[in-house]
C-alpha atoms as a PDB file:
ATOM      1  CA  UNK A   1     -32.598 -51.973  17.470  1.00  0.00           C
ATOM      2  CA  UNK A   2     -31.239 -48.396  17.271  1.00  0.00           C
ATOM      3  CA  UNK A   3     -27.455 -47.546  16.902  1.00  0.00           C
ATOM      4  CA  UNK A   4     -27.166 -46.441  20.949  1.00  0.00           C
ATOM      5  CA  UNK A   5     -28.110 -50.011  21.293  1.00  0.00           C
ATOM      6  CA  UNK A   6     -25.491 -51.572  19.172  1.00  0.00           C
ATOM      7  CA  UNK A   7     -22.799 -49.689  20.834  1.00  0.00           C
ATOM      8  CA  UNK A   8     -24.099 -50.931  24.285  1.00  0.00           C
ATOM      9  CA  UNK A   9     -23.873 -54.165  22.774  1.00  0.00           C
ATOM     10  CA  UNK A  10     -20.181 -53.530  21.772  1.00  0.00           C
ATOM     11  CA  UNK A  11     -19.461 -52.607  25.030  1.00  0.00           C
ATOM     12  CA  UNK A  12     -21.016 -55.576  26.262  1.00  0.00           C
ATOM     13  CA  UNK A  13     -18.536 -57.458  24.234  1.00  0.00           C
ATOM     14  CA  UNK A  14     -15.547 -56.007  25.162  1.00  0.00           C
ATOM     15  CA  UNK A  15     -16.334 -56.182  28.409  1.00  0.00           C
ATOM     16  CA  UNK A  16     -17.267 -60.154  27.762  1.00  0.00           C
ATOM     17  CA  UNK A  17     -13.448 -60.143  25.348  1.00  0.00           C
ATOM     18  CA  UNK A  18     -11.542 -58.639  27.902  1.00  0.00           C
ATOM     19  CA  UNK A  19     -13.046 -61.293  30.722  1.00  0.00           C
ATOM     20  CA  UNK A  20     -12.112 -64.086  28.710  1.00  0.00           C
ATOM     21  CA  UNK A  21      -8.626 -62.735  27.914  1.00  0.00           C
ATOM     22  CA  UNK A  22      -8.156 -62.318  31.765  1.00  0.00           C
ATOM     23  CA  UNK A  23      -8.800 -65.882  32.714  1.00  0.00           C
ATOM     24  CA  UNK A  24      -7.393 -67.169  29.683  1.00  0.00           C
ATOM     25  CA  UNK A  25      -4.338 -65.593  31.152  1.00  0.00           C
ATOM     26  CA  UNK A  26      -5.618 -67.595  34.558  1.00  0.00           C
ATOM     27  CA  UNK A  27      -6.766 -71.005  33.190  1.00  0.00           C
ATOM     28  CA  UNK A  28      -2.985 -71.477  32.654  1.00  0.00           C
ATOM     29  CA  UNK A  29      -2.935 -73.687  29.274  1.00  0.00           C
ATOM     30  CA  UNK A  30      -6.854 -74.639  29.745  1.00  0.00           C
ATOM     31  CA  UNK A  31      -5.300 -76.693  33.011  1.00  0.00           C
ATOM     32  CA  UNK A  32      -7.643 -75.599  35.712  1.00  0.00           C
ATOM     33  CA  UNK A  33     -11.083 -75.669  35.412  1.00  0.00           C
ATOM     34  CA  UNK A  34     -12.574 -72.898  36.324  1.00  0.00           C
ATOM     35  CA  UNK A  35     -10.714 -69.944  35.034  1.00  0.00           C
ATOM     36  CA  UNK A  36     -11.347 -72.525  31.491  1.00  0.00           C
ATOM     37  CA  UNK A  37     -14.575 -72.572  31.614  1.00  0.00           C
ATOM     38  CA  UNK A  38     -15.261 -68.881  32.543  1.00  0.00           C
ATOM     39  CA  UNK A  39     -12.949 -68.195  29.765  1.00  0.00           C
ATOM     40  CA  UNK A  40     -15.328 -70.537  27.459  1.00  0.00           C
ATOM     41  CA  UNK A  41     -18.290 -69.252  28.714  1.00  0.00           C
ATOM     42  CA  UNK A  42     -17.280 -65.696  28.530  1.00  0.00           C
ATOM     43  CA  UNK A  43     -16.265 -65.586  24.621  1.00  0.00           C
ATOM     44  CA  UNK A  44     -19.043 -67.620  23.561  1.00  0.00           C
ATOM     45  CA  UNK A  45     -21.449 -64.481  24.841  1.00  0.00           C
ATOM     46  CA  UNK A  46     -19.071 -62.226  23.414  1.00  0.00           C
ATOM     47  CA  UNK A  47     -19.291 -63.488  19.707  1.00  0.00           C
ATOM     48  CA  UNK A  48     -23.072 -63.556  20.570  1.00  0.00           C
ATOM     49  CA  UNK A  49     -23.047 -59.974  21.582  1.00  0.00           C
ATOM     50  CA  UNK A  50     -20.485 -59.069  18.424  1.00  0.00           C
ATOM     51  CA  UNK A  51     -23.282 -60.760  16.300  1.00  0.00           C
ATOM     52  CA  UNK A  52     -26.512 -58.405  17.527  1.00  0.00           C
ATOM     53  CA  UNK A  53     -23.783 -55.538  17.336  1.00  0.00           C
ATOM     54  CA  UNK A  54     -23.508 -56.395  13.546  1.00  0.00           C
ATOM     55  CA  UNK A  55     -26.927 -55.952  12.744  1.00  0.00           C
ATOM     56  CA  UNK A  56     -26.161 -52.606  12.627  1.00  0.00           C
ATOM     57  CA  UNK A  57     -23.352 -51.539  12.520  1.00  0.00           C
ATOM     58  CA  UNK A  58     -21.067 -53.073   9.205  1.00  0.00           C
ATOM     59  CA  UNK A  59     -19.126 -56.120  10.580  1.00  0.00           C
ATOM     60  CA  UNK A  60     -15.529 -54.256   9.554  1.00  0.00           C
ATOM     61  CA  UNK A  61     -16.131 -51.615  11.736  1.00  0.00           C
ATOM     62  CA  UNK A  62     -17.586 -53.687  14.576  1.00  0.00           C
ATOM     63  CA  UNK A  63     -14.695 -55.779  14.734  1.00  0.00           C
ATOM     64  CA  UNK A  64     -11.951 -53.065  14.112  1.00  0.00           C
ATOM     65  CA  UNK A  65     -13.497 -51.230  17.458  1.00  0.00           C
ATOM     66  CA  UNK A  66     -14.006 -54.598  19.205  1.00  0.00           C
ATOM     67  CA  UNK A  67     -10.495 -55.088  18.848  1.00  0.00           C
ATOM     68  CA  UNK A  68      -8.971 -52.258  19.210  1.00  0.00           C
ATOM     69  CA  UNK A  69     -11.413 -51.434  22.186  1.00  0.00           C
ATOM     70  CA  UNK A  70     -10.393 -54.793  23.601  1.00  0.00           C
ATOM     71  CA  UNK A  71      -6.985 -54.674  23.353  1.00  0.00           C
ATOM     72  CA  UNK A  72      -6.732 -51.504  25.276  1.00  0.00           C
ATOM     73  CA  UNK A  73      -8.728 -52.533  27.973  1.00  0.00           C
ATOM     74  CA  UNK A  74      -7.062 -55.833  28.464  1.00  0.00           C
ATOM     75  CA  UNK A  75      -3.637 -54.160  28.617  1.00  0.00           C
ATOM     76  CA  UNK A  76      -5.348 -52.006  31.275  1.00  0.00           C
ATOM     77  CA  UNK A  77      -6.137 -55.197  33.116  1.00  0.00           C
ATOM     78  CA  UNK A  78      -3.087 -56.669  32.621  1.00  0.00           C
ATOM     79  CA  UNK A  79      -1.130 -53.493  34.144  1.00  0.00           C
ATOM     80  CA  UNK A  80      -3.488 -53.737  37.250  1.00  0.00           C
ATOM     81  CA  UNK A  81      -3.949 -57.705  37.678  1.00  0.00           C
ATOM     82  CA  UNK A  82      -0.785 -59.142  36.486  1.00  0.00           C
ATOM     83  CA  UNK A  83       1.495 -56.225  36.679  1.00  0.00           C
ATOM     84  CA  UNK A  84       2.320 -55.632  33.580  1.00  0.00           C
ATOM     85  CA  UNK A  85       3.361 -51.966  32.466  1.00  0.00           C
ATOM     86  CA  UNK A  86       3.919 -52.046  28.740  1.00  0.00           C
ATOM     87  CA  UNK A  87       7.062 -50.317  27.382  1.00  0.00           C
ATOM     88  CA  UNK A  88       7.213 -46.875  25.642  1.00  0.00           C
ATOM     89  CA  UNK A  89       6.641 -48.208  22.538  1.00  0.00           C
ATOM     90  CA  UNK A  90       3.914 -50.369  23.351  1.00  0.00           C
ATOM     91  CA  UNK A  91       2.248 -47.216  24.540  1.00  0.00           C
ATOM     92  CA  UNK A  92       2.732 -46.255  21.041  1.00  0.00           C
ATOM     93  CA  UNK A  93       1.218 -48.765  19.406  1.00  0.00           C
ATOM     94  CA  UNK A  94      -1.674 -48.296  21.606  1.00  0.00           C
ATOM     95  CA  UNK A  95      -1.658 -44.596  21.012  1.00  0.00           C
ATOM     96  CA  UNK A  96      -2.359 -45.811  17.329  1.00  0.00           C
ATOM     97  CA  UNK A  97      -4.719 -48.460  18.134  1.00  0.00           C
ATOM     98  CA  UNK A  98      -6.956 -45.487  20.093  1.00  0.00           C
ATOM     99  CA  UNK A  99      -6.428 -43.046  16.989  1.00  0.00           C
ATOM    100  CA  UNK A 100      -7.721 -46.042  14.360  1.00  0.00           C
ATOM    101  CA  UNK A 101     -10.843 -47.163  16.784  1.00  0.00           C
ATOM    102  CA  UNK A 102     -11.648 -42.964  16.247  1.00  0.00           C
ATOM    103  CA  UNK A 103     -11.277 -42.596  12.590  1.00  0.00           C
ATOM    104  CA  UNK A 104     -13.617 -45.788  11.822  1.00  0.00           C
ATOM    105  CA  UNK A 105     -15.774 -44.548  14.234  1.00  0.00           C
ATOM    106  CA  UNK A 106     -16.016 -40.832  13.420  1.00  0.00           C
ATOM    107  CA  UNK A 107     -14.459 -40.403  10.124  1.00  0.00           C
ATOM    108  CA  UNK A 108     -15.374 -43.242   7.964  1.00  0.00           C
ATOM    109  CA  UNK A 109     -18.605 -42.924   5.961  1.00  0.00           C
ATOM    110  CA  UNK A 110     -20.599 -46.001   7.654  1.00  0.00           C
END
């Protein structure tokens, strides 16, 4: 597998994190079924996906940009699904978030 492939593969995981953060959010405490077992289903393949990713690419940086990555994207679903507009500083703290997924992903010596 070439790099381009990993990082489709880390896309495919966030994509799969920020699912299973959303109906997390849904499933309420695990108390209704289906948003629980989407949420199950959903992180399972994402650890899966995290795992190809890491042959690779070293597993620090895959899971720093996972993370980060993730993170951002759920906050973006969480503005537009739940309503939730993060304060100044959270934005922020997300500013920093997006400047440390760059600098292990351009700057560090991988």
């Amino acid at each position: 597998m070439n790099l381009a492939s990993s990082y489709m593969f880390l896309a495919l995981a966030v994509l799969l994190g920020v699912t299973s953060n959303s109906f997390a959010k849904s499933a309420e405490g695990f108390t209704i079924l289906f948003p629980s077992v989407i949420t199950a289903i959903t992180i399972v393949a994402c650890m899966y996906a995290l795992s190809i990713v890491m042959k690779n690419i070293p597993m620090g940086i895959t899971y720093a940009s996972f993370a980060g990555l993730t993170i951002i994207a759920t906050v973006v679903v969480g503005i537009i699904r739940f309503n939730q507009v993060p304060n100044l500083y959270s934005i922020i703290g997300l500013a920093f978030i997006v400047i440390g997924v760059l600098m292990v992903n351009l700057l560090a010596n991988n």
